[in-house]
N, C-alpha and C. Protein backbone atom coordinates (compact mmCIF):
# COMPACT_ATOMS: atom_id res chain seq x y z
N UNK A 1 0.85 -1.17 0.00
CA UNK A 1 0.00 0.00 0.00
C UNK A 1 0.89 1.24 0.00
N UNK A 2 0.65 1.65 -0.98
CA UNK A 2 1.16 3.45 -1.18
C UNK A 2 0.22 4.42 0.10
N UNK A 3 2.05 5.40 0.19
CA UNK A 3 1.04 6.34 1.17
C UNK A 3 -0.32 7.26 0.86
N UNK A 4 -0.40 6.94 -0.46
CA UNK A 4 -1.40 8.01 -1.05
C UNK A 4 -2.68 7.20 -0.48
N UNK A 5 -2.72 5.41 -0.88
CA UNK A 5 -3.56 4.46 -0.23
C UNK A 5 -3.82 4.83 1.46
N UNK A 6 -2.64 5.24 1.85
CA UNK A 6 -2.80 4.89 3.23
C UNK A 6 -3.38 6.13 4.18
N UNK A 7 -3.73 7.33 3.47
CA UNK A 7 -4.97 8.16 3.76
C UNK A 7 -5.82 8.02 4.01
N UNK A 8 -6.26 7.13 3.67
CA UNK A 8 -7.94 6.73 4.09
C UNK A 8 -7.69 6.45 5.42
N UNK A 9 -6.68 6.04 6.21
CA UNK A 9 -6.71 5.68 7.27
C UNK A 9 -6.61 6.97 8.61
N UNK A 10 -6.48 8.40 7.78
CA UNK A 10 -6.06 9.38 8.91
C UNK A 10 -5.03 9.70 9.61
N UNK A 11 -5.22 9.65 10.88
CA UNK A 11 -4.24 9.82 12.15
C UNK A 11 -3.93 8.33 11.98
N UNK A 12 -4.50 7.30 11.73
CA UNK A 12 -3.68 5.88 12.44
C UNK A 12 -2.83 5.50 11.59
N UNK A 13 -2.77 6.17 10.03
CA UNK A 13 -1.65 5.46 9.51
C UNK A 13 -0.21 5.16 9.47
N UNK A 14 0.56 6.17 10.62
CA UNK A 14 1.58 5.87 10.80
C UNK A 14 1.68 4.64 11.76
N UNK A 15 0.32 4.33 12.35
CA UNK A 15 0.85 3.30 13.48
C UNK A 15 0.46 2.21 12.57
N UNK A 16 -0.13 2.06 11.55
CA UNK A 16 -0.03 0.81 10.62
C UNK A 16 1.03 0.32 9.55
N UNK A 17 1.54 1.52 9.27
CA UNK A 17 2.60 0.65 8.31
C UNK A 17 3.88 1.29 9.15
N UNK A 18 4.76 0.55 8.89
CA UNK A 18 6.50 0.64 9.30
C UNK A 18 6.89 1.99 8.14
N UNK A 19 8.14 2.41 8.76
CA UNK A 19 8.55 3.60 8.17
C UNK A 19 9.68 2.47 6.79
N UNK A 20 10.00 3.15 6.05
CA UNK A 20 10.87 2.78 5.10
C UNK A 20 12.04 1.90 5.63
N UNK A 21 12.61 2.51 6.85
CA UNK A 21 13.46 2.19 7.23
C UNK A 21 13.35 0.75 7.78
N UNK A 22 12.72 0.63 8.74
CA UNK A 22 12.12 -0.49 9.48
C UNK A 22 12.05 -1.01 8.58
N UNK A 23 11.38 -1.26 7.38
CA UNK A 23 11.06 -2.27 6.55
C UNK A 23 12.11 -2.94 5.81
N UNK A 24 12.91 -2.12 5.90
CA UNK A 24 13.99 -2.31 5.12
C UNK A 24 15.34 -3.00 6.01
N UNK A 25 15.12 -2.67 7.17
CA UNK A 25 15.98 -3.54 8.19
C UNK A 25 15.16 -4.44 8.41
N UNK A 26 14.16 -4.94 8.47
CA UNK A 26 13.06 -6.51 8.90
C UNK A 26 13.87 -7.45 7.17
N UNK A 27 13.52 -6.52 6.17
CA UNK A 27 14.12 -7.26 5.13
C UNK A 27 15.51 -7.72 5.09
N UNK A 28 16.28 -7.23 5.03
CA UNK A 28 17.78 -7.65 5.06
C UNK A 28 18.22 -8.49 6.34
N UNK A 29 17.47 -8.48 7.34
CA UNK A 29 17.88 -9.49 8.44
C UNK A 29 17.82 -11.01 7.89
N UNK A 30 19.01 -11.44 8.75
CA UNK A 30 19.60 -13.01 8.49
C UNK A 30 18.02 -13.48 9.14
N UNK A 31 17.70 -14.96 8.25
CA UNK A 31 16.91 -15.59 8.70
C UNK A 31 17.49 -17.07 8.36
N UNK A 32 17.61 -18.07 9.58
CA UNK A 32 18.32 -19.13 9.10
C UNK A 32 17.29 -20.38 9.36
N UNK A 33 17.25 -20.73 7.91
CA UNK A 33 16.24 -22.01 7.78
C UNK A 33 16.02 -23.08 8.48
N UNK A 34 17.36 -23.30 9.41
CA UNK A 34 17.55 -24.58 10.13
C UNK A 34 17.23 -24.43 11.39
N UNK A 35 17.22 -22.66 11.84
CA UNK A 35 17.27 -22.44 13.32
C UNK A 35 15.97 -21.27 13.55
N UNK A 36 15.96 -20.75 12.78
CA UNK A 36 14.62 -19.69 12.85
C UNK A 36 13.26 -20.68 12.34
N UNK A 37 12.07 -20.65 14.10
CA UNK A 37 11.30 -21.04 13.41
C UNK A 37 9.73 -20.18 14.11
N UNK A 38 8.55 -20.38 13.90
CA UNK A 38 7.72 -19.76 14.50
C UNK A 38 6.89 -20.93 15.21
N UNK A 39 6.49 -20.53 16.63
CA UNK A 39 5.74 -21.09 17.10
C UNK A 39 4.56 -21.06 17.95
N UNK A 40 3.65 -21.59 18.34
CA UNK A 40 1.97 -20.97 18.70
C UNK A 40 2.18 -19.98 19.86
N UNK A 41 1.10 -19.11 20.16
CA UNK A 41 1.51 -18.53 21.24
C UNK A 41 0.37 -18.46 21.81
N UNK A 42 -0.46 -18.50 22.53
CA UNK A 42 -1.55 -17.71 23.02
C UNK A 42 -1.76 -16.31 23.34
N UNK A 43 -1.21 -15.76 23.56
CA UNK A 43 -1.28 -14.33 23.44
C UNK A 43 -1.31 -13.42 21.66
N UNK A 44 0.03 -13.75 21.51
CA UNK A 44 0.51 -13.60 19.71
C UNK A 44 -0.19 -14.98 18.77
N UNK A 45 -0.83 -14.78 17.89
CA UNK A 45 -0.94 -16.08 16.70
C UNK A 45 0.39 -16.92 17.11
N UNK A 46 1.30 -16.65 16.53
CA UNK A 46 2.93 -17.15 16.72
C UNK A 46 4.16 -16.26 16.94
N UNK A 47 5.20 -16.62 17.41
CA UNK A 47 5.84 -15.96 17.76
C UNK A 47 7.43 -16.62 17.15
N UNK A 48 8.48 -15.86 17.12
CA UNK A 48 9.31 -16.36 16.12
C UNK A 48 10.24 -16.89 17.43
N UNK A 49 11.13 -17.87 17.22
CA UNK A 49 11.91 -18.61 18.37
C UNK A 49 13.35 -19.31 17.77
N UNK A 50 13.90 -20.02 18.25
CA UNK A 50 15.28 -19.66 18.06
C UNK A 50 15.75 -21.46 18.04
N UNK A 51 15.83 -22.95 17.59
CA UNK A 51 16.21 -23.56 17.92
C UNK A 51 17.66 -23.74 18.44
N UNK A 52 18.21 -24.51 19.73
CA UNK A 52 18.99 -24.40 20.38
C UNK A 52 19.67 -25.48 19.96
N UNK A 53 19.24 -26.24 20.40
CA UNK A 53 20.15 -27.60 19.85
C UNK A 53 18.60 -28.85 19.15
N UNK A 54 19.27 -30.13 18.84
CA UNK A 54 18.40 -31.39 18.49
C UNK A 54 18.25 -31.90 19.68
């Protein structure tokens, strides 16, 4: 969504989308297939977690 899209939303649209930046550091972060995984949470849908060992 373009910011022009994201007018309709008012005052809340900065708290809905991430600034450029943010997005752009969430993107370039290491994510490692073997050890990054997500898992249930009750509070959060899922939450991202870290395997330690087998």
């Amino acid at each position: 969504m373009g910011d022009a899209e994201m007018a309709v939303f008012g005052a809340a649209a900065p708290y809905l989308r991430k600034s450029e930046k943010e997005r752009l550091e969430a993107q370039t972060r290491p994510f490692d297939l073997k050890k990054d995984v997500f898992v249930p949470d009750d509070k959060e849908e899922f939450v991202k977690a870290k395997i330690m060992s087998r």
